[in-house]
C-alpha atoms as a PDB file:
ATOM      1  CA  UNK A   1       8.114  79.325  79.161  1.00  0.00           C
ATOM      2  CA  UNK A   2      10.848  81.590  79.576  1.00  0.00           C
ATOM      3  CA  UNK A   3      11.351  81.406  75.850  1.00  0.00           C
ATOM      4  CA  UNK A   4       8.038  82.331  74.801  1.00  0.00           C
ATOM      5  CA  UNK A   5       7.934  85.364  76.938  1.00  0.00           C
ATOM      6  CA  UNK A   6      11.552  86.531  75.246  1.00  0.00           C
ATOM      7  CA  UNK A   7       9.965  85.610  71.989  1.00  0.00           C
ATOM      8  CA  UNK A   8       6.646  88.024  72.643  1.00  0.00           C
ATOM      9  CA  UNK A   9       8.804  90.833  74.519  1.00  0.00           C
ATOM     10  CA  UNK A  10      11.069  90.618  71.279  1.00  0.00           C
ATOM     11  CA  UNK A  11       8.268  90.514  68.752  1.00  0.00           C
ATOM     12  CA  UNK A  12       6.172  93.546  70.711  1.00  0.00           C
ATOM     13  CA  UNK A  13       9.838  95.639  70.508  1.00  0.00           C
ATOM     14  CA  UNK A  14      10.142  95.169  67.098  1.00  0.00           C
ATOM     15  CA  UNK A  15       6.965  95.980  65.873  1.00  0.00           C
ATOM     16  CA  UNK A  16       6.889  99.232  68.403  1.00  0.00           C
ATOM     17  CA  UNK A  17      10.057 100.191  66.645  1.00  0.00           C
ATOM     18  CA  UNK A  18       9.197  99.860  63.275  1.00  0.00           C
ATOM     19  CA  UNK A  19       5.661 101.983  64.366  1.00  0.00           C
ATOM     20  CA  UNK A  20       7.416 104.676  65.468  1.00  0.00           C
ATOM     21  CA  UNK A  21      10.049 104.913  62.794  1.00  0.00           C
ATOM     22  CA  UNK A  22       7.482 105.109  60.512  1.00  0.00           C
ATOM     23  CA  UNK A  23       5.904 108.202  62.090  1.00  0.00           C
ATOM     24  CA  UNK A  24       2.586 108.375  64.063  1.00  0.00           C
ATOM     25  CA  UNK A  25       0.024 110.370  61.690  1.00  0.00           C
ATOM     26  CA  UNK A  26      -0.886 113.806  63.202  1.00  0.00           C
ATOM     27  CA  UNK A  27      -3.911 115.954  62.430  1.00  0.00           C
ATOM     28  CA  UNK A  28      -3.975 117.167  58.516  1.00  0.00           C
ATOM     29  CA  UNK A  29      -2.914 120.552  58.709  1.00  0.00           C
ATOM     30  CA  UNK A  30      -4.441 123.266  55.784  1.00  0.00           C
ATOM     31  CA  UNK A  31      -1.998 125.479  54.242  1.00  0.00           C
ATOM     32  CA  UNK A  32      -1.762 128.779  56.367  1.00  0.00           C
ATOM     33  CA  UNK A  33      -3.898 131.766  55.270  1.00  0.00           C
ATOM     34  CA  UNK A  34      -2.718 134.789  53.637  1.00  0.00           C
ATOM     35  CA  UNK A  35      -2.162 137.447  56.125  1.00  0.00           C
ATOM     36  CA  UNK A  36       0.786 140.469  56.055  1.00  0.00           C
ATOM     37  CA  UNK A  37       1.562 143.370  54.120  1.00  0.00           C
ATOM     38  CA  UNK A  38       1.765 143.018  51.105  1.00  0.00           C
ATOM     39  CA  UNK A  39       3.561 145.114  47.956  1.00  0.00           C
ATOM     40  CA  UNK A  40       0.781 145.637  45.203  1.00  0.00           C
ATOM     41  CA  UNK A  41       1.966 146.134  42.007  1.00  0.00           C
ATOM     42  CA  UNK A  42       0.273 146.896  38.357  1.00  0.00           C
ATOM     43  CA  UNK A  43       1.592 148.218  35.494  1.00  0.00           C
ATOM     44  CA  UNK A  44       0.377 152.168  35.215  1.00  0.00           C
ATOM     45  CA  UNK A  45       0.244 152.938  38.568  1.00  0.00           C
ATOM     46  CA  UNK A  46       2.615 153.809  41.977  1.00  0.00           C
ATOM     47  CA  UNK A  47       2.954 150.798  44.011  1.00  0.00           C
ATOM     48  CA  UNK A  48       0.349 149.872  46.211  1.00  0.00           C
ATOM     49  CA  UNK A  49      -0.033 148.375  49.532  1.00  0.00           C
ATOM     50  CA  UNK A  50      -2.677 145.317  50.334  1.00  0.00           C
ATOM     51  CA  UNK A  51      -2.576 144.999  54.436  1.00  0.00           C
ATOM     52  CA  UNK A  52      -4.414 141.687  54.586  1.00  0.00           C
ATOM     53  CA  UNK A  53      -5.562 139.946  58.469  1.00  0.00           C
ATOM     54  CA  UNK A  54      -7.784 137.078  58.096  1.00  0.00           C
ATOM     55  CA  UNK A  55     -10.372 136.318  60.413  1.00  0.00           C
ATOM     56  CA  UNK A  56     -11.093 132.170  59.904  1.00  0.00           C
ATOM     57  CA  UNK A  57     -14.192 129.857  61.764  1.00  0.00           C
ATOM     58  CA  UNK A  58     -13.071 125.856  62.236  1.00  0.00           C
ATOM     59  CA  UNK A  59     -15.184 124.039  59.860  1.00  0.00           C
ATOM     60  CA  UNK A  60     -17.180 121.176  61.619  1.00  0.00           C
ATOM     61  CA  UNK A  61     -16.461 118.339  59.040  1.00  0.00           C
ATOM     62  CA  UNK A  62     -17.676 114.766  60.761  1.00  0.00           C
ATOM     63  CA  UNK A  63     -17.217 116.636  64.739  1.00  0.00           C
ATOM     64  CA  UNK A  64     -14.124 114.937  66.028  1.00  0.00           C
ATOM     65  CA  UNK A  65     -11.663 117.272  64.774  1.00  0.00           C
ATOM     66  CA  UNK A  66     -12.041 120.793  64.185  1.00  0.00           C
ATOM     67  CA  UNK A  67     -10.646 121.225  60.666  1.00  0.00           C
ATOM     68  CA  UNK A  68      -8.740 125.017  60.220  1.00  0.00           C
ATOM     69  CA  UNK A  69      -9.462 124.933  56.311  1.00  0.00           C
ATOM     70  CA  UNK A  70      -9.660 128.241  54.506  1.00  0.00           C
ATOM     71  CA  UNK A  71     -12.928 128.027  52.904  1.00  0.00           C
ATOM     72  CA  UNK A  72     -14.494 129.385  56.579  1.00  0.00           C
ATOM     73  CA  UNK A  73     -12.146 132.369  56.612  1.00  0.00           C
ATOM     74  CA  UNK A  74     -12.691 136.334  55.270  1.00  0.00           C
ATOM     75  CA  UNK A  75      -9.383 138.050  54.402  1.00  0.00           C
ATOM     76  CA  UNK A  76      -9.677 141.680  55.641  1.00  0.00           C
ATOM     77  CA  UNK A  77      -8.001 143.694  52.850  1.00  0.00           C
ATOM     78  CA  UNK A  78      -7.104 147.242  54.041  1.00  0.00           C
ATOM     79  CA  UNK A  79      -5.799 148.868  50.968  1.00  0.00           C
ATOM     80  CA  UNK A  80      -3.907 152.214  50.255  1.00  0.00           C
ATOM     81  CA  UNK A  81      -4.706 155.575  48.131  1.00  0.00           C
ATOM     82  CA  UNK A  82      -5.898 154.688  44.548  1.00  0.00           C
ATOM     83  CA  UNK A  83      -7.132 151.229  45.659  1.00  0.00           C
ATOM     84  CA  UNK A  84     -10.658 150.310  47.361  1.00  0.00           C
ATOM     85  CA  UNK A  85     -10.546 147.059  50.220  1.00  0.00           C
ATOM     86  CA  UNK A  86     -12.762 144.763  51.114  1.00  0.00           C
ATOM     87  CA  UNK A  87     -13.589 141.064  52.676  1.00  0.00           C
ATOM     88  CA  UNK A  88     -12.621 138.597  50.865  1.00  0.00           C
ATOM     89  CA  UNK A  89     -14.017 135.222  50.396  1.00  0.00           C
ATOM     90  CA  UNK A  90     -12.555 132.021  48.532  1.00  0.00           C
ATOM     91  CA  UNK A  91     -14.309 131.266  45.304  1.00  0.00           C
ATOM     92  CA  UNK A  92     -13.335 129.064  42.802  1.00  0.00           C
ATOM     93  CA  UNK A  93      -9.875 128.793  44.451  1.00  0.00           C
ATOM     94  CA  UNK A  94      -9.509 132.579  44.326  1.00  0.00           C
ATOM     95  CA  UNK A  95      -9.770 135.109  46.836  1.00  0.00           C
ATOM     96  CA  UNK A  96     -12.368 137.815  45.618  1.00  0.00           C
ATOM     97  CA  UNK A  97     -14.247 140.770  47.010  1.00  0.00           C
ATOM     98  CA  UNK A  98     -15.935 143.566  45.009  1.00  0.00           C
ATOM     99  CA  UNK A  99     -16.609 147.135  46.672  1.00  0.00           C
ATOM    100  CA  UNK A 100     -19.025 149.710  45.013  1.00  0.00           C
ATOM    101  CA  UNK A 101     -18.431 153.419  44.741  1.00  0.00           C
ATOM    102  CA  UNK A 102     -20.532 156.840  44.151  1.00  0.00           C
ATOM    103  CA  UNK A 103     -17.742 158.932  43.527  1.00  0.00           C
ATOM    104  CA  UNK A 104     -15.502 156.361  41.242  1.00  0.00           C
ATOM    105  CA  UNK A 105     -14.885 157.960  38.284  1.00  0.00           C
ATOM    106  CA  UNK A 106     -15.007 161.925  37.089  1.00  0.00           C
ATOM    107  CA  UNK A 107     -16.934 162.952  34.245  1.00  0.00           C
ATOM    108  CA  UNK A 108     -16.046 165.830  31.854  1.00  0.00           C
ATOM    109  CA  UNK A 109     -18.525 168.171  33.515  1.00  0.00           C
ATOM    110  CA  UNK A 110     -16.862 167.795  37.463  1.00  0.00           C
ATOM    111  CA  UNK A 111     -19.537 165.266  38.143  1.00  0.00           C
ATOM    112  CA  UNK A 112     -19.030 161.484  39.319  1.00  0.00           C
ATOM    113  CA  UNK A 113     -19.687 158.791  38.682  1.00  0.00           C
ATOM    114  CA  UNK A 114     -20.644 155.517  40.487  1.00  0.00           C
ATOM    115  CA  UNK A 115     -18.216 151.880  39.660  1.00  0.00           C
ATOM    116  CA  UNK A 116     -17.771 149.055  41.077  1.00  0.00           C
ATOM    117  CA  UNK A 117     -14.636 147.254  41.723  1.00  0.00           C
ATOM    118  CA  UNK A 118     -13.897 143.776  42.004  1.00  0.00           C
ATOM    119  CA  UNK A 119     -10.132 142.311  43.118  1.00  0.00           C
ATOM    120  CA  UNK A 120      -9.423 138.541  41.964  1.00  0.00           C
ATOM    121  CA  UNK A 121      -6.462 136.875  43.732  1.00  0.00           C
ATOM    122  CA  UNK A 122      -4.700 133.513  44.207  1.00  0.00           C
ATOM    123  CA  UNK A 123      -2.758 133.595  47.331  1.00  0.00           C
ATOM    124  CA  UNK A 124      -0.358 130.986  45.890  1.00  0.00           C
ATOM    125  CA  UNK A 125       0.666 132.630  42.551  1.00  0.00           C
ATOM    126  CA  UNK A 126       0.122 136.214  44.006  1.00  0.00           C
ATOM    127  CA  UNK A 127      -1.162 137.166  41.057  1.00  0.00           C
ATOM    128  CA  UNK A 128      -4.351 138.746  40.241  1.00  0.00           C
ATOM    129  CA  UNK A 129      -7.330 140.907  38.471  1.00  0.00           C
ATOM    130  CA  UNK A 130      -8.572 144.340  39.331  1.00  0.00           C
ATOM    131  CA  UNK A 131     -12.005 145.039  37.133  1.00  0.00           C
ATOM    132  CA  UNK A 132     -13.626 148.034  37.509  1.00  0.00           C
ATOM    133  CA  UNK A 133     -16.684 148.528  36.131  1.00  0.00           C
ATOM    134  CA  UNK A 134     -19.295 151.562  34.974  1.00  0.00           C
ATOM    135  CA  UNK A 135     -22.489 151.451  33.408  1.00  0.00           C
ATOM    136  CA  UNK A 136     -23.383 154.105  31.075  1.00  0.00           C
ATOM    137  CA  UNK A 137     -22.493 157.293  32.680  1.00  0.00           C
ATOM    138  CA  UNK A 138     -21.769 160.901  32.441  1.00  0.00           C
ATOM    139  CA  UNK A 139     -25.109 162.355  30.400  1.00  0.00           C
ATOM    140  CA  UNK A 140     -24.272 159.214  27.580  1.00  0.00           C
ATOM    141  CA  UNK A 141     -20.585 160.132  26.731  1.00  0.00           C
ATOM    142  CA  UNK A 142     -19.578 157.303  29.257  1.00  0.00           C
ATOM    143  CA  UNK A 143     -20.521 153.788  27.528  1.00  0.00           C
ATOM    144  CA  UNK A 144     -20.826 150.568  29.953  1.00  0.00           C
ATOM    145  CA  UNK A 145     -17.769 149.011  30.017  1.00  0.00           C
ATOM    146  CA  UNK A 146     -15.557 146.343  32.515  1.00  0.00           C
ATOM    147  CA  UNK A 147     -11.576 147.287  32.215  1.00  0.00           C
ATOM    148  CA  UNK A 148      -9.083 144.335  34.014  1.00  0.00           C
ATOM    149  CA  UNK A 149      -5.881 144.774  34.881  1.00  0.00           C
ATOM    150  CA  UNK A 150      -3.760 142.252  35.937  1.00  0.00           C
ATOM    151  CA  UNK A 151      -1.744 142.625  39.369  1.00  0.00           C
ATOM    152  CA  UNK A 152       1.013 141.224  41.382  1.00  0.00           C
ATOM    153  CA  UNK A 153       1.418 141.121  45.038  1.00  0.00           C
ATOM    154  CA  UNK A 154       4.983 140.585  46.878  1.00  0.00           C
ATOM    155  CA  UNK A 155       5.053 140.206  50.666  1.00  0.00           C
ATOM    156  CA  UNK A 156       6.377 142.997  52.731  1.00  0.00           C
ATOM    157  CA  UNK A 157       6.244 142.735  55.743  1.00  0.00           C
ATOM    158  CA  UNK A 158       4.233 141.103  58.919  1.00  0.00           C
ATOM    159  CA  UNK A 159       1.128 142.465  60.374  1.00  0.00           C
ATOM    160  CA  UNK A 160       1.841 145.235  62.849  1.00  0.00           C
ATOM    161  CA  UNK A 161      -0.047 143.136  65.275  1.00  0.00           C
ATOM    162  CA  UNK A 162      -0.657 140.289  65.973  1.00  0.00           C
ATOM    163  CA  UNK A 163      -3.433 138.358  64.813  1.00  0.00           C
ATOM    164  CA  UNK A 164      -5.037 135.412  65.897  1.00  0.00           C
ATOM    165  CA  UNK A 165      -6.476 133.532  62.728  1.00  0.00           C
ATOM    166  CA  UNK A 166      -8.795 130.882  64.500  1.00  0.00           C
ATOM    167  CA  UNK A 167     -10.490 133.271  67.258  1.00  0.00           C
ATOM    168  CA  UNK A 168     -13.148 131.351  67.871  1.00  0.00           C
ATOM    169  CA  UNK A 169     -12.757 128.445  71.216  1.00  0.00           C
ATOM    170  CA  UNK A 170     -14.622 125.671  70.397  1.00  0.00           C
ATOM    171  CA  UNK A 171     -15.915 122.519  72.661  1.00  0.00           C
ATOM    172  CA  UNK A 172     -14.213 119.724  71.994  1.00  0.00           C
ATOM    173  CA  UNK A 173     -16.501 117.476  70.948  1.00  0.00           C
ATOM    174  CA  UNK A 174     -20.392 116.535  70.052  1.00  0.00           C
ATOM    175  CA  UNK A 175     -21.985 119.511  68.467  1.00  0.00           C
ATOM    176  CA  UNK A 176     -18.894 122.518  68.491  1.00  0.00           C
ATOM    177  CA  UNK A 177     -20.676 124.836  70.676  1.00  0.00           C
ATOM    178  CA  UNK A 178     -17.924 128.053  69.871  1.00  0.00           C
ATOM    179  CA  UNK A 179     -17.770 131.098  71.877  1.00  0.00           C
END
């Protein structure tokens, strides 16, 4: 008898050891989302600064784990001088937000203009597109047109504050109530 219970003790050991040295699965964990300052940089102009804080909701996936993916977030881009910001959104694995403006482009005669502007992303490859667009404008001497240029972003620098990227405080389980 005193065997068999040696035997089991020894077998239950072994296979708790081997459990644990092969790791206890955690949560999945999403990449973290873009936030910072950020160095923007395209060919033709001064550099540029992107101040990005995202602003993310847990998505509910099958309710018994909140999942922190960054399809439910908005980047808040705060931009500086020559550049226009925005919210953006993921889409098609890019970040991308478009802004319109009255006063976007002057005409020969002192008058503006109206574009609209729309920033491109990847927060991976921190590269990008800047398109800004006009329809015919400027009495007719202005023909529609969409101009891209391509952009690079470098990190700077962190937030000046701190930001918390999941604000929301959701119930633990059954339907996510979140306040």
């Amino acid at each position: 008898m005193t065997f068999k219970r040696t035997a089991a003790a020894t077998a239950l050991m072994s296979a708790l050891g081997i459990g644990l040295s092969l790791g206890i699965a955690g949560p999945a964990q999403a990449d973290p989302v873009m936030q910072g300052v950020y160095t923007y940089t395209q060919d033709g102009m001064d550099p540029q600064t992107f101040t990005v804080f995202p602003s993310c909701v847990p998505v509910v996936g099958d309710l018994r784990e909140p999942l922190e993916l960054a399809v439910a977030c908005r980047l808040h881009v705060a931009t500086s001088r020559d550049l226009k910001g925005g919210d953006a959104r993921l889409t098609g694995g890019l970040w991308t937000y478009s802004t319109s403006t009255n006063e976007g482009m002057k005409c020969p005669d002192g008058s503006w203009a109206p574009t609209t502007e729309t920033y491109k992303f990847d927060d991976v490859s921190m590269t990008g597109t800047r398109s800004v667009a006009n329809n015919e404008a400027c009495g007719g001497t202005l023909a529609p047109a969409i101009h891209t240029f391509p952009f690079t972003l470098a990190y700077k620098e962190p937030l000046p504050l701190p930001v918390q990227v999941y604000p929301l405080d959701c119930e633990p389980g059954g339907l996510r109530w979140c306040t």
